[in-house]
C-alpha atoms as a PDB file:
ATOM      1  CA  UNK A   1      36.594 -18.357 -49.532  1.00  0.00           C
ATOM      2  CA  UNK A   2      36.438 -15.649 -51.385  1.00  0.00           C
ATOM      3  CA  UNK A   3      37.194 -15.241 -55.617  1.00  0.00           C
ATOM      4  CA  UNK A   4      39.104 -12.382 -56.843  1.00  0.00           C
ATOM      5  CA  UNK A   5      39.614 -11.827 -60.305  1.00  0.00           C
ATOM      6  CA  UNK A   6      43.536 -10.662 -61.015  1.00  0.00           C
ATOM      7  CA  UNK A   7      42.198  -8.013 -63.423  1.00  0.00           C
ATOM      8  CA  UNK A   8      45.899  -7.444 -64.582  1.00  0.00           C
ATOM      9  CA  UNK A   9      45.460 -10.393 -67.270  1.00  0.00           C
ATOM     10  CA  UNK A  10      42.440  -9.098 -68.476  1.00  0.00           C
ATOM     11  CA  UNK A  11      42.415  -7.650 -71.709  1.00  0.00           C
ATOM     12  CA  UNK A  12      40.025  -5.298 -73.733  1.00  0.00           C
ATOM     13  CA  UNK A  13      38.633  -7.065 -76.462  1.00  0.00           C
ATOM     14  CA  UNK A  14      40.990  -5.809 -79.674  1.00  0.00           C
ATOM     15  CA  UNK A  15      37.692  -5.747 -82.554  1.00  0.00           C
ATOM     16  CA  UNK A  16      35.602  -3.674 -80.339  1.00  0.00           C
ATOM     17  CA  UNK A  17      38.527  -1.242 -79.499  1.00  0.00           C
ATOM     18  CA  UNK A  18      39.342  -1.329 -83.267  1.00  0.00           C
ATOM     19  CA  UNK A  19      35.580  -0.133 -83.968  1.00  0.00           C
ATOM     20  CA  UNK A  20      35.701   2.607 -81.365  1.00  0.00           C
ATOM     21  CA  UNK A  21      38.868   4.109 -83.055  1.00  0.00           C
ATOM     22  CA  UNK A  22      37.381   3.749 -86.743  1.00  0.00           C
ATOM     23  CA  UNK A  23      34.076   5.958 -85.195  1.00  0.00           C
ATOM     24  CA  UNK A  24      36.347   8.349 -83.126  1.00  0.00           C
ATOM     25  CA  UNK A  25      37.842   8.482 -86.110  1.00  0.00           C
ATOM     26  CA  UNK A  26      35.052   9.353 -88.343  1.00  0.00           C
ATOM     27  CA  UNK A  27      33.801  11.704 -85.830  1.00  0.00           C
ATOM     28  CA  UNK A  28      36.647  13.625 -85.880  1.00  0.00           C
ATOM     29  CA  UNK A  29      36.097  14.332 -89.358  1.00  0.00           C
ATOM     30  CA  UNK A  30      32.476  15.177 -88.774  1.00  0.00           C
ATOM     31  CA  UNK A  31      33.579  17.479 -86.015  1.00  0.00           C
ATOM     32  CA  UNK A  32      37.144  19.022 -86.981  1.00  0.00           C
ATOM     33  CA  UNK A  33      37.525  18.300 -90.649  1.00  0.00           C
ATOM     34  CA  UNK A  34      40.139  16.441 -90.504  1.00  0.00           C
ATOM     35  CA  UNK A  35      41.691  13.060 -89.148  1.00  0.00           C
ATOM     36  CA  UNK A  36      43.682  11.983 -86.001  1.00  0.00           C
ATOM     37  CA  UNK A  37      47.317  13.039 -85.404  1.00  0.00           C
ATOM     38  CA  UNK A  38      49.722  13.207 -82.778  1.00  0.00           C
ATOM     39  CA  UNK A  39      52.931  14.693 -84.565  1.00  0.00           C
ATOM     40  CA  UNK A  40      51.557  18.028 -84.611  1.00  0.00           C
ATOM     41  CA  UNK A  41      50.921  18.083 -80.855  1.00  0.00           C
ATOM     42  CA  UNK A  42      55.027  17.225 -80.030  1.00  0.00           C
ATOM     43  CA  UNK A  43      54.896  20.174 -83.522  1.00  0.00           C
ATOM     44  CA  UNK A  44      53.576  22.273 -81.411  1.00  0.00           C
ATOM     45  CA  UNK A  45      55.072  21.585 -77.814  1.00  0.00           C
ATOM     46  CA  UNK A  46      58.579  22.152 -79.578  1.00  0.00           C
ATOM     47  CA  UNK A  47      57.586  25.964 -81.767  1.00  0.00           C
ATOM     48  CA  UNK A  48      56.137  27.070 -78.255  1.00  0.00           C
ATOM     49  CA  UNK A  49      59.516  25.714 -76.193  1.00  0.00           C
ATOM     50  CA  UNK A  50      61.952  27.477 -78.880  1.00  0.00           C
ATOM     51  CA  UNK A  51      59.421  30.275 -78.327  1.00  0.00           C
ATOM     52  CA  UNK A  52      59.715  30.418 -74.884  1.00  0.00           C
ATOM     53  CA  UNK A  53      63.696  29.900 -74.671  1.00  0.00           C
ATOM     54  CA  UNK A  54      64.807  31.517 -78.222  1.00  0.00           C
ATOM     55  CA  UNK A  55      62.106  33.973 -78.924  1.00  0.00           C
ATOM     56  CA  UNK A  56      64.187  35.945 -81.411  1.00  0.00           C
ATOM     57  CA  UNK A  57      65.486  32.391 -83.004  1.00  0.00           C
ATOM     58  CA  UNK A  58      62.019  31.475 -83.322  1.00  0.00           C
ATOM     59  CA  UNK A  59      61.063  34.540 -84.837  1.00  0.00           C
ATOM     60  CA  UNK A  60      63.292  35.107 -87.522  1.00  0.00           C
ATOM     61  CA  UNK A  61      63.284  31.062 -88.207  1.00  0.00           C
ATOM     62  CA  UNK A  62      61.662  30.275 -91.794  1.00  0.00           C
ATOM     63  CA  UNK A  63      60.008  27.024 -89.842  1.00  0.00           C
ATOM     64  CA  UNK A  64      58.850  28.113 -86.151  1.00  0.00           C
ATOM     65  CA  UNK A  65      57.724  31.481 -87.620  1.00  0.00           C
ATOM     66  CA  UNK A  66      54.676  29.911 -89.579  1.00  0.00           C
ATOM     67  CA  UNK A  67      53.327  28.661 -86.223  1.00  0.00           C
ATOM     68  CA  UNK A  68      53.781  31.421 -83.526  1.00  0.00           C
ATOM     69  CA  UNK A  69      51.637  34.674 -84.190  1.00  0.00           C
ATOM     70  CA  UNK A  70      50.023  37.308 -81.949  1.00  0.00           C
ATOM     71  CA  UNK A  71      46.103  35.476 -82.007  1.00  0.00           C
ATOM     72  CA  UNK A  72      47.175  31.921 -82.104  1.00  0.00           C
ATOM     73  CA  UNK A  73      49.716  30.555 -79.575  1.00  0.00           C
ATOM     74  CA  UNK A  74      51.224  27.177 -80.818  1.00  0.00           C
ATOM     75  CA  UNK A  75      49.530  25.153 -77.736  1.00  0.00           C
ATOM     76  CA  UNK A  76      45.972  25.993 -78.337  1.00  0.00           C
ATOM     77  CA  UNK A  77      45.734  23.149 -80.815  1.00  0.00           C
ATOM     78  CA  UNK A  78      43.019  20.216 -80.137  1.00  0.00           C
ATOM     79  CA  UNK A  79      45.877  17.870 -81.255  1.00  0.00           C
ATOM     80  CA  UNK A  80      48.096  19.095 -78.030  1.00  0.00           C
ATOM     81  CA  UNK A  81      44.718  18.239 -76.000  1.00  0.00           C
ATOM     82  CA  UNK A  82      43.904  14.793 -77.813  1.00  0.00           C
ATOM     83  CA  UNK A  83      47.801  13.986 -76.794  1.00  0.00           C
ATOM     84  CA  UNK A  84      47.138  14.959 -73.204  1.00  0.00           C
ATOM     85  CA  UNK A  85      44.109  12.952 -73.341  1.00  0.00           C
ATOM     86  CA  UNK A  86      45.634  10.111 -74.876  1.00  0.00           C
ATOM     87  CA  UNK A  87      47.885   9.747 -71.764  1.00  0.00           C
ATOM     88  CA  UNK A  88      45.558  10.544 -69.307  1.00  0.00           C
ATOM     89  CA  UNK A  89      43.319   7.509 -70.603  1.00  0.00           C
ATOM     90  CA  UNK A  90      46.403   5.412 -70.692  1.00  0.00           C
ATOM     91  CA  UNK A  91      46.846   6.228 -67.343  1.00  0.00           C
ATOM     92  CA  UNK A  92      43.440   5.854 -66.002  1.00  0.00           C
ATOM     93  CA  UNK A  93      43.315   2.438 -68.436  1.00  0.00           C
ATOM     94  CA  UNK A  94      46.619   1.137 -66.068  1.00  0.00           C
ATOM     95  CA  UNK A  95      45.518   1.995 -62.866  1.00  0.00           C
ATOM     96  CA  UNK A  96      41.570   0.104 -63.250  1.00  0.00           C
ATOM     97  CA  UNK A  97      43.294  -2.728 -64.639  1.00  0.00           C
ATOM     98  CA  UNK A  98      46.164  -2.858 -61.921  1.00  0.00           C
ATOM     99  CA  UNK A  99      49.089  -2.800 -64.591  1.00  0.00           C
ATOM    100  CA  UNK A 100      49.918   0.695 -63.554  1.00  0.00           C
ATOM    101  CA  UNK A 101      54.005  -0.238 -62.590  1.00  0.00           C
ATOM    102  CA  UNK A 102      57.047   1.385 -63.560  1.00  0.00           C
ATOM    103  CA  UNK A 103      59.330  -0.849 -65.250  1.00  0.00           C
ATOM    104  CA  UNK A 104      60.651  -2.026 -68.597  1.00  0.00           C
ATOM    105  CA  UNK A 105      59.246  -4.701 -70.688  1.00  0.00           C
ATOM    106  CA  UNK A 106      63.090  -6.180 -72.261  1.00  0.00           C
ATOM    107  CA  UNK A 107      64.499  -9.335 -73.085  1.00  0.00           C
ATOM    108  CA  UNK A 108      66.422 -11.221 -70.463  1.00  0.00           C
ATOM    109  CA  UNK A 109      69.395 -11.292 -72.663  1.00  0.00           C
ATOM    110  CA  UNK A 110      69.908  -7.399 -72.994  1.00  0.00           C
ATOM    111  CA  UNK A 111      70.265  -4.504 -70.105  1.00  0.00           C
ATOM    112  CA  UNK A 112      67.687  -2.463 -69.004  1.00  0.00           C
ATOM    113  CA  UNK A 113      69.821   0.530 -70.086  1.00  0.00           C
ATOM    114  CA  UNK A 114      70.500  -1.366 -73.820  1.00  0.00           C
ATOM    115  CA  UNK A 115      66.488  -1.494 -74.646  1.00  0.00           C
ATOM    116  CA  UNK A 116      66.472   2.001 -73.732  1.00  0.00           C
ATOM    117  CA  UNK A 117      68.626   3.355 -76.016  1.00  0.00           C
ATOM    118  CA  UNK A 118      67.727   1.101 -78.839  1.00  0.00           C
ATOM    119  CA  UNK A 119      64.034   2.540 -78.085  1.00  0.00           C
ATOM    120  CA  UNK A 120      64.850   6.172 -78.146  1.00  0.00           C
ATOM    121  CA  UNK A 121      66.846   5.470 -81.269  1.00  0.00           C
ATOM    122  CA  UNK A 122      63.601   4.482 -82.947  1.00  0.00           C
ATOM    123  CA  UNK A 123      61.774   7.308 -81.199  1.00  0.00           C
ATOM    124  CA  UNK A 124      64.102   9.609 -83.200  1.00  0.00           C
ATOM    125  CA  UNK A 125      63.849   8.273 -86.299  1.00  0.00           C
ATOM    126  CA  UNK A 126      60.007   8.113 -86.095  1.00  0.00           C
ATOM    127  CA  UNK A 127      60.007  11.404 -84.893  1.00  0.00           C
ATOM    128  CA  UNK A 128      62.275  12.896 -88.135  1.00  0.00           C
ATOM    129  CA  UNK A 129      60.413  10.002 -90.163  1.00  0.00           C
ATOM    130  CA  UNK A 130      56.788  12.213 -89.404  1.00  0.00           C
ATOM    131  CA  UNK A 131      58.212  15.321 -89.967  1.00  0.00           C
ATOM    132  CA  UNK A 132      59.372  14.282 -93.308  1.00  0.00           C
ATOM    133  CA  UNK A 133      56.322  12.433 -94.226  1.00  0.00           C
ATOM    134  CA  UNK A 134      54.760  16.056 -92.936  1.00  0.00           C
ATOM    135  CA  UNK A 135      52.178  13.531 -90.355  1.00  0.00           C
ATOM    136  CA  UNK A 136      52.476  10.283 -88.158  1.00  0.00           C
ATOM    137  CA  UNK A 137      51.070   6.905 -88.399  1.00  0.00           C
ATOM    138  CA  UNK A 138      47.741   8.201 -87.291  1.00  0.00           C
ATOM    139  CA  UNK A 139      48.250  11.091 -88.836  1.00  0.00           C
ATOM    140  CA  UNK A 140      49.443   9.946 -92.486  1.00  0.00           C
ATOM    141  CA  UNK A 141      48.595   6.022 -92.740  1.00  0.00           C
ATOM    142  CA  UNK A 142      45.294   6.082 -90.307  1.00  0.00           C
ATOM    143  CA  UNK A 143      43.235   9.246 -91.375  1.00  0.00           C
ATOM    144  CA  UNK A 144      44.562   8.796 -95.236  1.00  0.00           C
ATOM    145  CA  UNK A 145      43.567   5.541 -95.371  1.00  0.00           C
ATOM    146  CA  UNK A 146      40.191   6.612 -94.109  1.00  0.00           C
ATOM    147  CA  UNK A 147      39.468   9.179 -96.715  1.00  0.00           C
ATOM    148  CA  UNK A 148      40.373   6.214 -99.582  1.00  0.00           C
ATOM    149  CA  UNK A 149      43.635   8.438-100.217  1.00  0.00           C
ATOM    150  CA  UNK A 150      46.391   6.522-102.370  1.00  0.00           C
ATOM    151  CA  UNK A 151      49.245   7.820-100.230  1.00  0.00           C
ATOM    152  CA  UNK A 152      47.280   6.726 -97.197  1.00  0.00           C
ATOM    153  CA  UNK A 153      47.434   2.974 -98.165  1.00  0.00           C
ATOM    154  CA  UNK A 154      51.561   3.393 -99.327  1.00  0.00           C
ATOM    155  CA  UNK A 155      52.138   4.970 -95.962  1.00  0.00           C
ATOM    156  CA  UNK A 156      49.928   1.792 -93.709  1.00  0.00           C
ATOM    157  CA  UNK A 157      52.047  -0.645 -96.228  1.00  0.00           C
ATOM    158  CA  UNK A 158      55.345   0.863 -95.735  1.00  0.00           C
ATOM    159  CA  UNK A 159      55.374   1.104 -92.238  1.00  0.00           C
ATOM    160  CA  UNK A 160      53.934  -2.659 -91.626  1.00  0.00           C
ATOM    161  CA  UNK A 161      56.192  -3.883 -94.359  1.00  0.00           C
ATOM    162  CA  UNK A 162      59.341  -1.953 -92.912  1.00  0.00           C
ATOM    163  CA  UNK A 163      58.712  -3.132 -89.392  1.00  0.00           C
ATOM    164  CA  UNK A 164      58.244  -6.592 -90.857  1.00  0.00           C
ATOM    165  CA  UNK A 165      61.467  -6.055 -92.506  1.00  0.00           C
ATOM    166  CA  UNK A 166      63.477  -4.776 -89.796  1.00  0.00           C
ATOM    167  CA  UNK A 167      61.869  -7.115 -86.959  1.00  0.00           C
ATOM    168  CA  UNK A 168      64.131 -10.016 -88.054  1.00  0.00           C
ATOM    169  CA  UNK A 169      67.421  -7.983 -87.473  1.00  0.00           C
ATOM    170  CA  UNK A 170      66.015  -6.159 -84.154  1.00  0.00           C
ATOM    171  CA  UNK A 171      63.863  -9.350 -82.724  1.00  0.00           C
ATOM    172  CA  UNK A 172      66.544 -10.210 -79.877  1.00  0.00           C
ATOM    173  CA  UNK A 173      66.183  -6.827 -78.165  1.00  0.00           C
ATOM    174  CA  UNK A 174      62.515  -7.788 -77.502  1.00  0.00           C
ATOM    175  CA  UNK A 175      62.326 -11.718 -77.614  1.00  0.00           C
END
């Protein structure tokens, strides 16, 4: 008889992956001069779509006009690339383990539709949350906690302690 492994319960081990991202991490500040971020890819996905459909809008706006000029298009950014990559691995990581399915992790006692909405909800409000904070959780909390920065370590605490906060109100959408 033969033994197959169901590789779909197989996890990667969490401290190793946690080491890889703290040298990725320190390597892109070797490399780039700066730290991780994904805000400024979706940044720059949304100057270059207003570009595309509003030209004129995104010309004479005080915001989209710092980021479109004749030498530098808005998409030729390494963050737009680390995104991409980011996915891609995600993918590639889903398919080699077999968990590569389309469907929607949500409590038994709310709708499909109901997680949904509650999840793009949050989307939104991390999404105007970065653009505030002028960076993401990578971005902000990650590479300014790396660099010893003050605002760094407020950013990591006030996101874990928010979510901590909030979790007890918002637990039966995902438990």
């Amino acid at each position: 008889m033969k033994h197959t492994h169901d590789r779909s319960t197989t996890y990667f081990n969490p401290y190793f992956g946690g080491v890889m991202l703290g040298l990725i991490l320190l390597a892109t500040f070797y490399i780039t001069g700066r730290g991780l971020g994904a805000s400024g890819a979706a940044k720059s996905t949304v100057v270059a779509a207003v570009d595309k459909v509003a030209p004129k809008h995104a010309e004479e706006s005080a915001y989209y006009s710092k980021f479109i000029s004749d030498d530098l298009h808005p998409m030729n950014t390494w963050l737009v690339f680390e995104v991409i990559g980011v996915l891609a691995g995600a993918f590639l990581s889903g398919a080699l383990a077999g968990r590569l399915k389309f469907k929607t992790e949500h409590n038994p006692k709310i709708s499909i539709r109901r997680r949904l909405v509650f999840a793009l909800i949050g989307g939104v409000f991390f999404g105007v949350g970065s653009q505030i904070a002028r960076g993401c959780t990578s971005g902000a909390a990650l590479s300014g906690a790396a660099v010893l920065s003050l605002g760094g370590f407020i950013t990591m605490m006030a996101i874990f302690g928010s979510a901590y906060g909030f979790a007890y109100f918002f637990r039966k959408l995902w438990i």
